[in-house]
Protein backbone atom coordinates (compact mmCIF):
# COMPACT_ATOMS: atom_id res chain seq x y z
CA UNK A 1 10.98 81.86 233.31
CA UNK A 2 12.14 78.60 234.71
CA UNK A 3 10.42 78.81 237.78
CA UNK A 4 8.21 75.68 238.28
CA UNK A 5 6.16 76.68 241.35
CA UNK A 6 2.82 77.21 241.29
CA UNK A 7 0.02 78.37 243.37
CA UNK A 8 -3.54 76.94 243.69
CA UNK A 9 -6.30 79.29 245.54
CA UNK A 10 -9.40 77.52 246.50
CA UNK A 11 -12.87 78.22 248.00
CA UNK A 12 -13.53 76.36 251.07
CA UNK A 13 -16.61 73.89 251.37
CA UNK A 14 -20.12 73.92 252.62
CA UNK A 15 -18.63 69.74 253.13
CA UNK A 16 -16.33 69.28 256.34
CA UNK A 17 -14.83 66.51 258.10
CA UNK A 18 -17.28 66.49 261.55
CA UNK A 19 -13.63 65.83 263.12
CA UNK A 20 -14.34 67.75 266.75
CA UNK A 21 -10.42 68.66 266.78
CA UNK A 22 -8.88 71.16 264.65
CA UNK A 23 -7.19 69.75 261.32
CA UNK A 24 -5.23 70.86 258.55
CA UNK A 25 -7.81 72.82 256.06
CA UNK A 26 -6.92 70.54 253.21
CA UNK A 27 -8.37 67.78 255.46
CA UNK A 28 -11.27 70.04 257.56
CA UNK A 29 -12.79 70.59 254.05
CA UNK A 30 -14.53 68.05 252.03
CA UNK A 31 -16.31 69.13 249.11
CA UNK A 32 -15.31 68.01 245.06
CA UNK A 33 -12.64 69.93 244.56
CA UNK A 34 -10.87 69.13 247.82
CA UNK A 35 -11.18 65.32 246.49
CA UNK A 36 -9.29 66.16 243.33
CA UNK A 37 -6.18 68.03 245.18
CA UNK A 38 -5.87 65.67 247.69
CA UNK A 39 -6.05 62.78 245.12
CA UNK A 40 -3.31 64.78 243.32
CA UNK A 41 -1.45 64.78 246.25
CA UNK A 42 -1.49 61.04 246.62
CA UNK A 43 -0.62 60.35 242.69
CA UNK A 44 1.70 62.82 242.40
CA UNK A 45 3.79 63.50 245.63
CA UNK A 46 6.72 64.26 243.72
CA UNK A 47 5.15 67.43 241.83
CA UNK A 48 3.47 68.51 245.21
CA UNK A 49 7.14 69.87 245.75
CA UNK A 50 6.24 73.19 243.70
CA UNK A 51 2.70 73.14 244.26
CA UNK A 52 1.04 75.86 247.08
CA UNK A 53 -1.96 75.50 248.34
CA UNK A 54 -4.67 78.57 249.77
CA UNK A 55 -7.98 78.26 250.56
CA UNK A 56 -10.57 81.21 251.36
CA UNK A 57 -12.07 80.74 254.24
CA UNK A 58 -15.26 82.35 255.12
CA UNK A 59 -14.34 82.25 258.74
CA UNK A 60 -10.47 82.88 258.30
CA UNK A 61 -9.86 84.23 255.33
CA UNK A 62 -6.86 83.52 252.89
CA UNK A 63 -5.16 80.35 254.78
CA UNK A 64 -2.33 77.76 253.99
CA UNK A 65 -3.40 73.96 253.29
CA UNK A 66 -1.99 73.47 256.55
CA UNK A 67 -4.11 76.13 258.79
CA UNK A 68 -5.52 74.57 262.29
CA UNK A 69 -9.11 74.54 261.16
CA UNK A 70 -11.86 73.81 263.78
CA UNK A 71 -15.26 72.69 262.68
CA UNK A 72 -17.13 75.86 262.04
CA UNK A 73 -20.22 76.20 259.81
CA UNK A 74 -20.06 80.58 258.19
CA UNK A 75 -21.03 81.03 254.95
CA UNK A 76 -19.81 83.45 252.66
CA UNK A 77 -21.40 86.47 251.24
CA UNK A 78 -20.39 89.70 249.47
CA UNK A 79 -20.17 92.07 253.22
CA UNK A 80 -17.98 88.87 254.76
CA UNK A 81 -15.83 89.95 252.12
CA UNK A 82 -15.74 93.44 252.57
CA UNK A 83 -14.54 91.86 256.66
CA UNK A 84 -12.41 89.92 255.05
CA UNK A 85 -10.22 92.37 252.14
CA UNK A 86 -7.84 93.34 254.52
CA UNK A 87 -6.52 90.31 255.17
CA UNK A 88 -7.00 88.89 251.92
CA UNK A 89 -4.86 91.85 250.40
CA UNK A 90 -1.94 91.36 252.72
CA UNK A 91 -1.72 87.68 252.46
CA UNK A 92 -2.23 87.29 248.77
CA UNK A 93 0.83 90.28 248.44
CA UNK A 94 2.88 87.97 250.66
CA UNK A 95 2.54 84.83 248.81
CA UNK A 96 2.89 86.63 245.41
CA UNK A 97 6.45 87.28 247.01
CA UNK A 98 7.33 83.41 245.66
CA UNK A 99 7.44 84.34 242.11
CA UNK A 100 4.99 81.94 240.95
CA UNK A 101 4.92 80.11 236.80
CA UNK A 102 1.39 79.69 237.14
CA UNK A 103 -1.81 80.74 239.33
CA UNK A 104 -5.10 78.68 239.27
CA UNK A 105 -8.20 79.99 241.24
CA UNK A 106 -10.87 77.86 241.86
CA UNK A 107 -13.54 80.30 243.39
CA UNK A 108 -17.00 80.45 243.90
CA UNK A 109 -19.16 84.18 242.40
CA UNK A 110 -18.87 85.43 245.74
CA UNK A 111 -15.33 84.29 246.75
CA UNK A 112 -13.91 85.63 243.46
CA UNK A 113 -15.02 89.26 244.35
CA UNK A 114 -12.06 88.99 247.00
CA UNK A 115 -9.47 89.03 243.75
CA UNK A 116 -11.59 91.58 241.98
CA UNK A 117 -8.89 94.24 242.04
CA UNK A 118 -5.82 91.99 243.22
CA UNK A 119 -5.00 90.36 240.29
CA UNK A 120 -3.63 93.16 238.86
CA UNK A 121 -0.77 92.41 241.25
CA UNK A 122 0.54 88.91 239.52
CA UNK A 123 3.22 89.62 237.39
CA UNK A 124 2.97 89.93 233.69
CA UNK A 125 4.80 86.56 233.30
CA UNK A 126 3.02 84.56 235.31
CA UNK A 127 0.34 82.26 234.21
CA UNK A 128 -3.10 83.01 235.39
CA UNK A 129 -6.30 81.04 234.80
CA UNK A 130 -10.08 81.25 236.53
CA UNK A 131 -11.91 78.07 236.60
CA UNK A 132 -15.38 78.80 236.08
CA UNK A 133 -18.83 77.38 235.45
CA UNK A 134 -20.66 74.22 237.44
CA UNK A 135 -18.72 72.40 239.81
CA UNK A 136 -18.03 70.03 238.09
CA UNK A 137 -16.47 72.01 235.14
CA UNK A 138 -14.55 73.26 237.98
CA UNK A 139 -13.50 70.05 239.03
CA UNK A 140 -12.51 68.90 235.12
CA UNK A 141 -10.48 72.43 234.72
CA UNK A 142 -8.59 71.57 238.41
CA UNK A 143 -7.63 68.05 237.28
CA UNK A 144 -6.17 69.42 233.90
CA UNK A 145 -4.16 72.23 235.39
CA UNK A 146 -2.95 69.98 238.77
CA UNK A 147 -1.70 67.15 235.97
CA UNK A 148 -0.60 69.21 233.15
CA UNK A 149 1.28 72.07 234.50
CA UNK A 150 1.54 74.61 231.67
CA UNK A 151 -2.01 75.47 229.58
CA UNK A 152 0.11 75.09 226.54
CA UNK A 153 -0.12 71.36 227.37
CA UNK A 154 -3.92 71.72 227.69
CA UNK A 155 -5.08 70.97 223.73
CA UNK A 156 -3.06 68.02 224.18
């Protein structure tokens, strides 16, 4: 396949701007991994072309990068995702519409339980990794996919 876009899906963090106005959720958010994508961003505008960007939400489910995100403080636990599958189903079968190369989801226990059963729904040729472990393992395994595209570049 020589389709080069790929699709990041991220928890959102306990750590927010304390901006009183809404923002964009890449910018409301403010934890580890948010400083890795948006550092990304900055080094690598040019490969940001193919890159999309969703973030689970505890208070608005599966967003864009780009949502209008007030400063809200909901946490996330397993019957706010049972609210939230709906929503989560629909939008995740609507993005899958873009015929993605590869998939990375960087999701907390709890978060991940929202993909339980949707995964089933990325095509067989499409790349699909889970970044698990500490945070900071997550934050090592977002770097390496976010700078080296394809996982076959990863032993390298």
């Amino acid at each position: 396949m020589n389709c080069k876009k790929r699709l990041l899906i991220l928890s959102c963090s306990q750590r927010k701007s304390d901006s009183p106005e809404s923002l964009p959720a890449i910018e409301r958010y403010d934890g580890p991994l948010f400083f890795v994508l948006r550092r990304f961003i900055r080094e690598c505008p040019q490969q940001t072309r193919h890159l999309d960007v969703y973030i689970l939400s505890a208070a608005y489910g599966l967003i864009p990068s780009d949502f209008p995100t007030p400063l809200y403080d909901r946490k996330m636990n397993t019957s706010r995702i049972v609210e939230l599958q709906p929503q989560v189903n629909t939008e995740f079968s609507n993005i899958l519409q873009n015929k993605y190369a590869s998939i990375c989801f960087v999701l907390g226990k709890t978060y991940l339980k929202a993909f339980r059963d949707l995964r089933q729904l990325i095509p067989a040729f499409t790349e699909s990794i889970i970044a698990y472990g500490p945070i900071g393992k997550k934050q090592v395994q977002l770097k390496k996919w976010l700078w080296k595209p394809s996982l076959a570049d990863w032993g390298n």
